[in-house]
Protein backbone atom coordinates (compact mmCIF):
# COMPACT_ATOMS: atom_id res chain seq x y z
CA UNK A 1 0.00 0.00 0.00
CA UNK A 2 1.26 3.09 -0.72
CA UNK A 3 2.69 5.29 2.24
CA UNK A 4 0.74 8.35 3.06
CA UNK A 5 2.72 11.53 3.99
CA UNK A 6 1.14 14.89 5.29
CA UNK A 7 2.97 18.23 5.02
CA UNK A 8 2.29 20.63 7.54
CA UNK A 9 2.58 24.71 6.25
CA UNK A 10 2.30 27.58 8.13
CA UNK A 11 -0.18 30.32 7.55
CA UNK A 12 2.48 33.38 8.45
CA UNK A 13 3.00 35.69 5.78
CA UNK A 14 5.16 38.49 8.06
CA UNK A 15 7.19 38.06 10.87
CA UNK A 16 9.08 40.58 12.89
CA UNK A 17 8.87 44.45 13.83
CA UNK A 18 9.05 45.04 10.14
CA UNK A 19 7.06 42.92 8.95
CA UNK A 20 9.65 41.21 6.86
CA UNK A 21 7.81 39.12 4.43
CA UNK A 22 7.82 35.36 4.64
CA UNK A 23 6.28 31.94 4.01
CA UNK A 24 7.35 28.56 3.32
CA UNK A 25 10.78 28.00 2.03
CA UNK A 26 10.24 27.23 -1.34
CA UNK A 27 13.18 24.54 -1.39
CA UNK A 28 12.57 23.08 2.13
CA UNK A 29 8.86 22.09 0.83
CA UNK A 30 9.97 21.77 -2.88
CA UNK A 31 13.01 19.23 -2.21
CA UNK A 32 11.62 16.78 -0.01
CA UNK A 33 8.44 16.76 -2.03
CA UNK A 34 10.55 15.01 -4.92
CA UNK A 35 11.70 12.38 -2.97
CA UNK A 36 8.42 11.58 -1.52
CA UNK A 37 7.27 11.59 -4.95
CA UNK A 38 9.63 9.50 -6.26
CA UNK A 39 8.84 6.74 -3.53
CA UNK A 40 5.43 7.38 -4.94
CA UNK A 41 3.61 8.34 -1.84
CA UNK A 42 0.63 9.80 -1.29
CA UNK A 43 1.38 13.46 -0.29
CA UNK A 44 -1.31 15.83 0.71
CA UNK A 45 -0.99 19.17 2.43
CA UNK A 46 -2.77 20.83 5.71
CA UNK A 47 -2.75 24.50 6.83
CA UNK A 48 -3.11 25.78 10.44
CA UNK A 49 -6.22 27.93 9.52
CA UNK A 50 -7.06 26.28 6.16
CA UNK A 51 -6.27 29.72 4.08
CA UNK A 52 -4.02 29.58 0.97
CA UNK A 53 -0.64 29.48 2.36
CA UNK A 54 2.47 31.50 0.89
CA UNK A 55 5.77 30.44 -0.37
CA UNK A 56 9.49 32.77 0.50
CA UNK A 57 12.41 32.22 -1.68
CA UNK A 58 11.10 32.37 -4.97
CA UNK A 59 13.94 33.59 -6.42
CA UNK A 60 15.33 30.01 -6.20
CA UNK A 61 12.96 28.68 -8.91
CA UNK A 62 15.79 27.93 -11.10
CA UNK A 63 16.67 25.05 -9.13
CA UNK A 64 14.57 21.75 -11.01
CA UNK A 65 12.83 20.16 -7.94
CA UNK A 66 11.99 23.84 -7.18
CA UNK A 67 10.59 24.67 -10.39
CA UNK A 68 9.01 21.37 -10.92
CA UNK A 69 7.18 21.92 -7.56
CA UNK A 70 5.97 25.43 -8.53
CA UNK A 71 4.50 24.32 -11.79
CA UNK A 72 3.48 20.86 -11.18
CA UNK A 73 0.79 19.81 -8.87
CA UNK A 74 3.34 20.51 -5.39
CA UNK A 75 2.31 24.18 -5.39
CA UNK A 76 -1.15 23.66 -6.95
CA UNK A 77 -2.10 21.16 -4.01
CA UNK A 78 -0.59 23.44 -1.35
CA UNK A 79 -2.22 26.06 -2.34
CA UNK A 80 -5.39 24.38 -1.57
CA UNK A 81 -4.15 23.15 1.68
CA UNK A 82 -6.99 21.68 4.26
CA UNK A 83 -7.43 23.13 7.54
CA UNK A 84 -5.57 21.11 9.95
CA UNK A 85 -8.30 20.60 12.29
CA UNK A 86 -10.65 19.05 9.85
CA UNK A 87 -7.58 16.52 8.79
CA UNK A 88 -7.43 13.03 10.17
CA UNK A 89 -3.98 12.76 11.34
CA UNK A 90 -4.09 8.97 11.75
CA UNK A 91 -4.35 8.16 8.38
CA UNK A 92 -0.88 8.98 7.52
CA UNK A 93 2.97 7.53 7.67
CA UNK A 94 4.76 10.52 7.55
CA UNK A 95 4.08 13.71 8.78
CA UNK A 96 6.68 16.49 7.45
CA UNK A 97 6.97 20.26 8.79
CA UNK A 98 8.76 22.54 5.90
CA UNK A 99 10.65 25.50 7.33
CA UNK A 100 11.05 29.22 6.20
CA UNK A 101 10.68 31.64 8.93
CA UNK A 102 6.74 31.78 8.88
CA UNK A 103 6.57 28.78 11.16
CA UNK A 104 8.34 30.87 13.99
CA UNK A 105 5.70 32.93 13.92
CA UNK A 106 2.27 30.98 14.00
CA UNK A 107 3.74 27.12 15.19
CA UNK A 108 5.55 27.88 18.76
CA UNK A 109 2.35 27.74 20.92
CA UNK A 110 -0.57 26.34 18.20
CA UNK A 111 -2.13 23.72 20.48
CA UNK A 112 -3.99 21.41 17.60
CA UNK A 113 -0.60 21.34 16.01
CA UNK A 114 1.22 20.05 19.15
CA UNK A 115 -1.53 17.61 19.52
CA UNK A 116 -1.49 15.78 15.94
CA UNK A 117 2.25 15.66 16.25
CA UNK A 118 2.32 13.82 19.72
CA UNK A 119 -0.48 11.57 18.74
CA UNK A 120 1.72 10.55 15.47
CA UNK A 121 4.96 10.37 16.81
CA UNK A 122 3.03 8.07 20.01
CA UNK A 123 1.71 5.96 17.52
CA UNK A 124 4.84 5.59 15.93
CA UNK A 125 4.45 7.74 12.64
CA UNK A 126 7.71 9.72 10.90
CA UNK A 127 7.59 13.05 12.08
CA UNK A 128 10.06 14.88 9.71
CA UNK A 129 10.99 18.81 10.07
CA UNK A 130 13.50 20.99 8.61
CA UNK A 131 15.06 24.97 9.20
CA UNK A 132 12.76 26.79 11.09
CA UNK A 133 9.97 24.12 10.85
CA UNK A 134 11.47 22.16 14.29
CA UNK A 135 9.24 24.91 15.77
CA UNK A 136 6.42 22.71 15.47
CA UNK A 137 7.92 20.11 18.24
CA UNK A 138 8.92 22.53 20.53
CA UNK A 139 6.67 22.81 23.56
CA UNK A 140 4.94 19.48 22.62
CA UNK A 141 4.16 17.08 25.36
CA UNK A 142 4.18 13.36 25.33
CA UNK A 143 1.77 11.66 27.28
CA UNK A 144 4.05 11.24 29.78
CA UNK A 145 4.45 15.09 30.26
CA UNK A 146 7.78 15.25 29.13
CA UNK A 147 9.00 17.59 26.01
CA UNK A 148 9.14 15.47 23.14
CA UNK A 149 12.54 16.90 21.89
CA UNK A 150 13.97 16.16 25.47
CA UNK A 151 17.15 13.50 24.98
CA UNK A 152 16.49 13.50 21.61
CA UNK A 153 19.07 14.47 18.72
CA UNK A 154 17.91 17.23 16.64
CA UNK A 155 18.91 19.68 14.14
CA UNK A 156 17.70 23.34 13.36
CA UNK A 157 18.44 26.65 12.23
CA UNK A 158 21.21 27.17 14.46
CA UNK A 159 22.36 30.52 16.54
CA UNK A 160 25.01 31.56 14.23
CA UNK A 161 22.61 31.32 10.94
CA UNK A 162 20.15 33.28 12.61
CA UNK A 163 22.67 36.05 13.70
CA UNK A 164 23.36 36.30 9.48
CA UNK A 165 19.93 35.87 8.52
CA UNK A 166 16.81 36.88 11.06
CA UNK A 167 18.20 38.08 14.29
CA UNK A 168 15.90 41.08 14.16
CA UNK A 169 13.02 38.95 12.90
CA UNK A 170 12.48 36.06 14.64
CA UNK A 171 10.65 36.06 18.48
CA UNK A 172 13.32 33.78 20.07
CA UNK A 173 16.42 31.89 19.10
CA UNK A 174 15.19 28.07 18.15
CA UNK A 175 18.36 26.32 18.75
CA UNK A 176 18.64 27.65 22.37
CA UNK A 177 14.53 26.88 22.83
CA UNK A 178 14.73 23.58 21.65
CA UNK A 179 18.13 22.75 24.02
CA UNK A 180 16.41 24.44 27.11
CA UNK A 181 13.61 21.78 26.48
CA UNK A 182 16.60 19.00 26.58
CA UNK A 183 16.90 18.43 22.91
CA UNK A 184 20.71 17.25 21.85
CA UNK A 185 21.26 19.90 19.56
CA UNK A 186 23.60 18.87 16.76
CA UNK A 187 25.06 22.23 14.59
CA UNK A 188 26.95 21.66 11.63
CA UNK A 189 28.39 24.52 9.88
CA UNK A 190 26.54 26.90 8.93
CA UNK A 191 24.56 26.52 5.64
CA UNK A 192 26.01 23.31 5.06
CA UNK A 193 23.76 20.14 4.87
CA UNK A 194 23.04 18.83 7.86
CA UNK A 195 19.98 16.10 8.43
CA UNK A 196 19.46 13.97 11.12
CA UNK A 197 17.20 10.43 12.09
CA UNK A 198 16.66 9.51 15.84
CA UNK A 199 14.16 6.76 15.76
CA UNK A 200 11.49 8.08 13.70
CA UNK A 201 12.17 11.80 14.15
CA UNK A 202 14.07 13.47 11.11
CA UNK A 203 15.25 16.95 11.30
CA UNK A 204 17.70 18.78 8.97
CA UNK A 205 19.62 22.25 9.61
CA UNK A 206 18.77 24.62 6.77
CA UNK A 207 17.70 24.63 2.95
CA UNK A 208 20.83 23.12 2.24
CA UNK A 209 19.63 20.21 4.60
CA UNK A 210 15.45 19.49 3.02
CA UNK A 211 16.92 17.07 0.76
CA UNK A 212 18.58 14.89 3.21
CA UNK A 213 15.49 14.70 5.68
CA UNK A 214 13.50 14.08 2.61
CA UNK A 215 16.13 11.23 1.56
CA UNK A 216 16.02 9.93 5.73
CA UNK A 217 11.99 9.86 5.97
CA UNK A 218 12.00 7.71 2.70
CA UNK A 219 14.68 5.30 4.11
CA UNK A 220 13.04 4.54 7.48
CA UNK A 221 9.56 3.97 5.76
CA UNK A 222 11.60 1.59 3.55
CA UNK A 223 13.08 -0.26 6.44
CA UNK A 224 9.30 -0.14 8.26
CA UNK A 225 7.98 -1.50 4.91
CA UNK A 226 10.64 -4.36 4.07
């Protein structure tokens, strides 16, 4: 049967003091898309609040799983993203939290989005995340009341990317939230590609990175499947 695989996108369109414009990061959807596709998997989207979602980074639409995603059905089918609340969770594999800096801005706290992840991760589902999207496990609870990133090796945006990149922007430093909530934090150098697997969480560094968690969730669902 074919695997079933639900990406995650924020609604965020402006983050910061200045409203710097934002979205999804077109390559950290765009990248991992293709290998899901390749697997052939069933890949549907979800929205926090059901409205269209937007995509940052545009300017990288020369790259070809970029540009296939814009053109082909990845961008058509995200566009028309379901509200996450009227999504049943359980029916999927994989579920996979693109990056960009909107995330920081409307996943931190959302409470339905905390819940889905728990419930998939507890039920042993592939909860994949890249860049900014690791914002989506932080302050989510197991059963058991512990953080779900706690002992856990994970990768991010790290510290020093953020100091070149959003310092101004972003509400709090993710690398230093998600180590405060005992997650082992593991920082490559900066803006080079960095993914990571720890049981059936995947998380990757940057854009640089979407590939390799993309590459990781496929390989585990492999294994699950062989």
């Amino acid at each position: 049967m074919k695997a079933k695989v639900l990406i995650i996108v924020s609604n965020a369109n402006a983050i910061g003091p200045n409203k710097r414009r934002t979205g999804t990061f077109l390559s950290e959807v765009a990248h991992p898309y293709a290998e899901f596709e390749k697997a052939d998997y069933q890949i549907d989207f979800a929205s926090l609040t059901g409205e269209s979602p937007f995509l940052d980074a545009l300017n990288l639409a020369d790259d070809s799983d970029n540009l296939k995603f814009l053109t082909g059905k990845g961008w058509e089918d995200m566009h028309k993203a379901a509200k996450l609340s009227d999504v049943d969770v359980n029916n999927y594999d994989v579920v996979f939290i693109p990056g960009g800096l909107a995330p920081m801005v409307d996943m931190p706290e959302n409470t339905e989005l905390k819940k889905v992840i728990v419930e998939a991760y507890e039920r042993n589902a592939i909860i994949g995340a890249v860049c900014h999207g690791p914002v989506s496990l932080l302050n989510a609870k197991l059963s058991n009341g512990t953080y779900l990133v706690n002992g856990k090796n994970i990768a991010s945006f790290t510290t020093e990317e953020e100091d070149n990149y959003a310092r101004t922007d972003v509400p709090f430093d993710l690398q230093a939230a998600l180590t405060e909530q005992g997650a082992i934090f593991h920082a490559a150098e900066a803006w080079s590609a960095n993914s990571i697997a720890d049981g059936n969480l995947v998380t990757g560094q940057n854009p640089a990175s979407a590939k390799g968690v993309g590459e990781k969730i496929v390989a585990i669902m492999e294994s699950k499947n062989s």
